[in-house]
Protein backbone atom coordinates (compact mmCIF):
# COMPACT_ATOMS: atom_id res chain seq x y z
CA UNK A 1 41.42 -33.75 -107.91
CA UNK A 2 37.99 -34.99 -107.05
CA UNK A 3 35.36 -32.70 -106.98
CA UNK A 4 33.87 -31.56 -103.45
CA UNK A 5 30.66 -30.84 -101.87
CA UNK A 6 30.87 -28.32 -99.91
CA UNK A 7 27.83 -26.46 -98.22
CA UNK A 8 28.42 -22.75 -96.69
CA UNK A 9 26.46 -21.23 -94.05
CA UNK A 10 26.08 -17.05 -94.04
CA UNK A 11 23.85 -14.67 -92.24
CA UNK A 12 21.36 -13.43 -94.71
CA UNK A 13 22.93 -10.19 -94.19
CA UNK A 14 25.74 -11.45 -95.48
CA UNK A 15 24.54 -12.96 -98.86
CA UNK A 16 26.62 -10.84 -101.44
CA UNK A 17 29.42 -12.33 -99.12
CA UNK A 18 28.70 -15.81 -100.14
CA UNK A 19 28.21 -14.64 -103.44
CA UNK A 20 31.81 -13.12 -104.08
CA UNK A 21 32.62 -16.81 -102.64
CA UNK A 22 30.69 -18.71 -105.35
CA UNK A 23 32.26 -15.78 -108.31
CA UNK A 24 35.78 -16.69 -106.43
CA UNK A 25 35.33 -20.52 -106.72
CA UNK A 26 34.51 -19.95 -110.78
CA UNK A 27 37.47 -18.05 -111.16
CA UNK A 28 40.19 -20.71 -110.09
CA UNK A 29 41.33 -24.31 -111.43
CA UNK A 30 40.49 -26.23 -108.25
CA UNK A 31 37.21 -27.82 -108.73
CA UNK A 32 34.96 -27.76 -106.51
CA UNK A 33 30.98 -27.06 -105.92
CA UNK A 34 29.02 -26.37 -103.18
CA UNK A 35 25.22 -26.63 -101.41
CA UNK A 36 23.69 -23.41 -100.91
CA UNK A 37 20.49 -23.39 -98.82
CA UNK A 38 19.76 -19.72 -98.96
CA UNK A 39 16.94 -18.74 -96.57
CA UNK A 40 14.78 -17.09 -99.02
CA UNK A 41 11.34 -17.92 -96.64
CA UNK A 42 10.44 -18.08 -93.35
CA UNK A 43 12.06 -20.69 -91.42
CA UNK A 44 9.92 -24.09 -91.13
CA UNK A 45 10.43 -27.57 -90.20
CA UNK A 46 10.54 -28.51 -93.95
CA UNK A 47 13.41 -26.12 -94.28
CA UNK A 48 15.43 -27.83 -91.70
CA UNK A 49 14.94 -31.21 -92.92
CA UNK A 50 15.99 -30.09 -96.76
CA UNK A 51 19.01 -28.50 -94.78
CA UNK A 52 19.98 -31.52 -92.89
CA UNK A 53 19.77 -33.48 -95.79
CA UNK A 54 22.29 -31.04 -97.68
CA UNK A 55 24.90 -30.70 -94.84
CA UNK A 56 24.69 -34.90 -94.30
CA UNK A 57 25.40 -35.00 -98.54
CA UNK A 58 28.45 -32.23 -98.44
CA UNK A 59 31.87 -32.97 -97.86
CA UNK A 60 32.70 -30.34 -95.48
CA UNK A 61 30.95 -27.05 -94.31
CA UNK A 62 32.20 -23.81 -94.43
CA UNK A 63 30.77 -20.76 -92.08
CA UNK A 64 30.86 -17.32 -93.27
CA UNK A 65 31.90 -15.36 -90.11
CA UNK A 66 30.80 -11.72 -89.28
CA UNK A 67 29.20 -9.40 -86.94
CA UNK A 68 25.76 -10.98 -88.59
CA UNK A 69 26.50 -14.09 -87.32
CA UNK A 70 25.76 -14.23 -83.66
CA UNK A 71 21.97 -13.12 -84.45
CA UNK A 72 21.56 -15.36 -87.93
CA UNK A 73 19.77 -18.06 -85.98
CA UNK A 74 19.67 -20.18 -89.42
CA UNK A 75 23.41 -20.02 -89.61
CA UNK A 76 23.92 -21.06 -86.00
CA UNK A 77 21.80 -23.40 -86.23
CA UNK A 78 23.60 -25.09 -89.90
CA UNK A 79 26.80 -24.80 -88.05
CA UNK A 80 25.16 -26.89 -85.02
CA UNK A 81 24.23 -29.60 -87.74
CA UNK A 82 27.61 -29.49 -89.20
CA UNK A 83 28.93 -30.06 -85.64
CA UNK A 84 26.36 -32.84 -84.54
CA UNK A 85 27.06 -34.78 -88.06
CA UNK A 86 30.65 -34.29 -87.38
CA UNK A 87 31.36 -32.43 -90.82
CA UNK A 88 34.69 -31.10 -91.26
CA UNK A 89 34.18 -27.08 -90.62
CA UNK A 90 36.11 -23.86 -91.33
CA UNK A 91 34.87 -20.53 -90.00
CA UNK A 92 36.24 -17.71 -92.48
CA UNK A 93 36.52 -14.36 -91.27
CA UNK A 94 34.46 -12.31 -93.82
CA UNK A 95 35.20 -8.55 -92.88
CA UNK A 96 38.69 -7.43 -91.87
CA UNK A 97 38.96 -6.68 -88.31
CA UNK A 98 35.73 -7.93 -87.49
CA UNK A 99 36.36 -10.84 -85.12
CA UNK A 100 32.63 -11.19 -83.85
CA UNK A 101 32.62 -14.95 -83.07
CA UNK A 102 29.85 -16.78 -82.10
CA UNK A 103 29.69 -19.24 -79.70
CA UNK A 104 29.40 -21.74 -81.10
CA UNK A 105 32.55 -21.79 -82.89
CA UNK A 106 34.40 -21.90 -79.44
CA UNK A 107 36.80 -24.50 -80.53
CA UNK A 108 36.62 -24.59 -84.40
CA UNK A 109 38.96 -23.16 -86.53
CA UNK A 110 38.46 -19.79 -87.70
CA UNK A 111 40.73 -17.74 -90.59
CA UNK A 112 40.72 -14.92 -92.42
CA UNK A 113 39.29 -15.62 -95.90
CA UNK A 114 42.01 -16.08 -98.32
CA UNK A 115 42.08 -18.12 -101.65
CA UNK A 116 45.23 -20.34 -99.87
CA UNK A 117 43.13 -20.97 -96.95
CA UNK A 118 40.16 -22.18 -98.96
CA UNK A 119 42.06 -24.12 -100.99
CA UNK A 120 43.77 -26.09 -97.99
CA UNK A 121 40.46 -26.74 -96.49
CA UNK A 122 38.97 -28.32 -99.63
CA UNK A 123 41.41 -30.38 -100.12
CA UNK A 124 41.72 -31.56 -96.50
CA UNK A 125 37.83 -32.92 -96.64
């Protein structure tokens, strides 16, 4: 299988989230890698263009969905990119029973985070 960029958007709030991601994706034999742009400074216009970049290099995009997510204005605004550069996209449900969906995921697909699910979405894109 050929390997697969894949760049995930997260609320900050939601970072050890992404991280548990990352530790999952080490732990399994599909290969795959993704783009992290973790917001780490204040937002600026350099930050968006080194984000665009990413998103327009990665394969797919992949939004980690929570309560955070509505009021992450970074993340909304990744998943807008991933949307305008029509990137394939899968919202994962992060927190069980937490079904806090932004808007702008009216219309994507959305499922709870499982290790099948990730795995059909990789190697869809």
């Amino acid at each position: 299988m050929a390997q697969k960029t894949l760049f995930i958007a997260f609320a900050k709030e939601d970072e050890r989230i992404r991280d548990l991601l990352k530790g999952q994706s080490l732990k399994t034999d599909t290969p795959f890698e993704y783009v992290d742009m973790s917001v780490k400074e204040p937002y600026s216009t350099d930050w968006k263009t080194k984000t665009l970049t990413r998103i327009r290099r990665s394969d797919g995009v992949i939004a980690l969905i929570s309560k955070n997510t509505p009021g992450a204005a970074g993340e909304i605004w990744e998943i807008v990119c991933a949307l305008e550069e029509k990137k394939p996209l899968l919202g994962l449900w992060i927190y069980k029973g937490d079904r806090t969906k932004p808007t702008v995921m009216d219309g994507q697909k959305i499922v709870v985070w499982t290790w099948e699910a990730l795995a059909d979405f990789i190697n869809s894109v």
